[in-house]
N, C-alpha and C. Protein backbone atom coordinates (compact mmCIF):
# COMPACT_ATOMS: atom_id res chain seq x y z
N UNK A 1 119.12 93.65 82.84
CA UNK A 1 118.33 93.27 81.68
C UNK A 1 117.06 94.13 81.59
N UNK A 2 116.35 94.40 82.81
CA UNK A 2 115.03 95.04 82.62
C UNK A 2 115.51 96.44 82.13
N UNK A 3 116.75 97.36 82.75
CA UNK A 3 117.13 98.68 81.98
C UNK A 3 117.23 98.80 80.63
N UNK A 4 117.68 97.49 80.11
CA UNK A 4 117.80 97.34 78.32
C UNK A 4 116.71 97.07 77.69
N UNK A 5 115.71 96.48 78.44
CA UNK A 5 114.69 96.45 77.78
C UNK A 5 113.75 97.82 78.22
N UNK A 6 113.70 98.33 79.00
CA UNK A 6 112.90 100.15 78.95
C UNK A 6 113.71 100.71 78.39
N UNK A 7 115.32 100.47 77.72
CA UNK A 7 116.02 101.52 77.34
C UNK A 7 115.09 101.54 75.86
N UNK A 8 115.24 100.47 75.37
CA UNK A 8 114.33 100.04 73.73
C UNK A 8 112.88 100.74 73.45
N UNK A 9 112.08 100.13 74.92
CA UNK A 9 110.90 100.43 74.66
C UNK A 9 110.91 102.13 74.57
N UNK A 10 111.60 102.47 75.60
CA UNK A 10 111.65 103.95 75.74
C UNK A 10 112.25 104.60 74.06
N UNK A 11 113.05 104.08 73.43
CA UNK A 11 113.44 104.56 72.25
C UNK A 11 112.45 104.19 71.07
N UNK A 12 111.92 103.09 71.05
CA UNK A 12 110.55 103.05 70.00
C UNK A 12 109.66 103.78 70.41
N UNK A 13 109.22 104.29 71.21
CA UNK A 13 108.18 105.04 72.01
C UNK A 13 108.79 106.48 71.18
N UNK A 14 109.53 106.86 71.21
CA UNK A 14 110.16 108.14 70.82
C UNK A 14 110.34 108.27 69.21
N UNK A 15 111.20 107.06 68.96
CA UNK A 15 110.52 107.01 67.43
C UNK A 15 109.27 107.42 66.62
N UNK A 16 108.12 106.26 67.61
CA UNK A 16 106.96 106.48 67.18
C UNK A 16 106.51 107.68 67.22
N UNK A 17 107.02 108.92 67.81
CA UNK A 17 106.45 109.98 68.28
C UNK A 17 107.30 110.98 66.94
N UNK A 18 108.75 110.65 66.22
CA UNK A 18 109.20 111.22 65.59
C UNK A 18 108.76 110.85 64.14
N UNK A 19 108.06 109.93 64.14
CA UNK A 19 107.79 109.29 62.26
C UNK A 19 106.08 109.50 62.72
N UNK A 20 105.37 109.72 63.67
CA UNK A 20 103.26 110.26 63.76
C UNK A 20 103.01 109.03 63.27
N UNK A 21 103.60 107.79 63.95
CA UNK A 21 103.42 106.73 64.23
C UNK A 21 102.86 105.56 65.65
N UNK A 22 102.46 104.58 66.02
CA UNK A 22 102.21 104.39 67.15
C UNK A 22 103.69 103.44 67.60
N UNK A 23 103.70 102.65 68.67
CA UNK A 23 104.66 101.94 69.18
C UNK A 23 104.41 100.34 68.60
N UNK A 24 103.51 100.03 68.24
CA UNK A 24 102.77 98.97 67.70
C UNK A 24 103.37 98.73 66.26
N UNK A 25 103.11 99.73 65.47
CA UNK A 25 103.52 99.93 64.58
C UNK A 25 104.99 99.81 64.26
N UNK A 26 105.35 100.46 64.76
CA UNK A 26 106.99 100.49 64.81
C UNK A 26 107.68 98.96 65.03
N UNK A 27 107.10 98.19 66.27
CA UNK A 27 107.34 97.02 66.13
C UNK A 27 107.08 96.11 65.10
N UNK A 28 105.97 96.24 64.24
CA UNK A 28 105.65 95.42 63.19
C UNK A 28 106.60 95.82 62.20
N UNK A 29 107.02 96.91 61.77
CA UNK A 29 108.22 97.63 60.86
C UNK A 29 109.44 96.49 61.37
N UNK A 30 109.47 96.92 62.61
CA UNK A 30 110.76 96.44 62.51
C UNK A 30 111.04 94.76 62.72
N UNK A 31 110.32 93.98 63.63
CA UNK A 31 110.31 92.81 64.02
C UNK A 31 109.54 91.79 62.89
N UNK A 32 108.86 92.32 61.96
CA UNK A 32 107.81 91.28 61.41
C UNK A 32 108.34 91.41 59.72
N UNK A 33 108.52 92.59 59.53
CA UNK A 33 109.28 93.21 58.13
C UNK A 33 110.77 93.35 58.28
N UNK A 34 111.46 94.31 58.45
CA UNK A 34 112.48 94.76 58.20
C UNK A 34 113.73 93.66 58.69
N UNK A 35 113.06 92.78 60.59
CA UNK A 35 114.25 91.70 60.81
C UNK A 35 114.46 90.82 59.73
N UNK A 36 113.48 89.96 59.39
CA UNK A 36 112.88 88.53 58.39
C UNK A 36 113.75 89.17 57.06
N UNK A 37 113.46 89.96 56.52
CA UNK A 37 114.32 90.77 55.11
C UNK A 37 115.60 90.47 55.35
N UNK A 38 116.17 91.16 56.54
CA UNK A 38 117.48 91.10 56.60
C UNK A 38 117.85 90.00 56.77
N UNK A 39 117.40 88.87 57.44
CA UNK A 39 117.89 87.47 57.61
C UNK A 39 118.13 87.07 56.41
N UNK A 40 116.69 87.42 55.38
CA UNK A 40 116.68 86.62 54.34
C UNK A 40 118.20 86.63 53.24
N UNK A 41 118.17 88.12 53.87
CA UNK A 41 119.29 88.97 52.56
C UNK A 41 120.59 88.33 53.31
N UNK A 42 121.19 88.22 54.30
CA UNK A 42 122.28 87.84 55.09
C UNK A 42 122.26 86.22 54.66
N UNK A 43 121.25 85.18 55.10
CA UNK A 43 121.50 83.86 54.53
C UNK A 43 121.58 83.87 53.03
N UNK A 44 120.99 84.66 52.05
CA UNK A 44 121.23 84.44 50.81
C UNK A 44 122.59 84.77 50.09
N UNK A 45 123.11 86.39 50.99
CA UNK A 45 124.76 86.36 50.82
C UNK A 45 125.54 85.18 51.02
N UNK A 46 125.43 84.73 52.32
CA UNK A 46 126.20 83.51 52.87
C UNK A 46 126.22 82.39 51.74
N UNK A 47 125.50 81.89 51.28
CA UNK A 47 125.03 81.05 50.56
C UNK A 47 126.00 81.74 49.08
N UNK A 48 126.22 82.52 48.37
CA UNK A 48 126.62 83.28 47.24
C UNK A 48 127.73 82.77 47.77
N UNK A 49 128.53 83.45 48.69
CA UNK A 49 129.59 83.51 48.87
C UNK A 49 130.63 82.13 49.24
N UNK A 50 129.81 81.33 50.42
CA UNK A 50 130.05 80.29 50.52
C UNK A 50 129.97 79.20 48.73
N UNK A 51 129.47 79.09 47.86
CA UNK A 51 129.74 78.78 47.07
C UNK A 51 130.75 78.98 45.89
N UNK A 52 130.90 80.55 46.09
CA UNK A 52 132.30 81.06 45.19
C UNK A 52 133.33 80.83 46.06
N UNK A 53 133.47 80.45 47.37
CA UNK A 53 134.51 80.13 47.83
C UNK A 53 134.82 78.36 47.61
N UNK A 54 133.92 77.38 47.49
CA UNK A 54 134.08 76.13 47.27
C UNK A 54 134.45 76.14 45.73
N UNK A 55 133.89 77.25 45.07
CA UNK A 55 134.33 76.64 43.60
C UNK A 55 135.59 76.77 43.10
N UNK A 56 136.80 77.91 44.23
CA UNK A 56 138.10 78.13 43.93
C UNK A 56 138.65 76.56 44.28
């Protein structure tokens, strides 16, 4: 578990270094913005879909 987690940090670290960004940053992109979006967008499909399937 600790290798998967330096494998990450080690790859946002590198990120940050490829977008003249910090590591801080990168986490807020991705954990505070970009996860929450996608949840939102994934439960709101579910929800679409799950209803066109009850209405057949």
């Amino acid at each position: 578990m600790n290798e998967l987690f330096q494998t990450c940090v080690t790859l946002l670290e590198q990120l940050a270094d490829i977008t003249n960004t910090t590591y801080e940053e990168i986490n807020i992109y991705i954990f505070v913005i970009a996860m929450p979006l996608l949840v939102l967008m994934l439960t709101i499909s579910n929800l679409i879909l799950s209803l066109l399937l009850f209405k057949k």
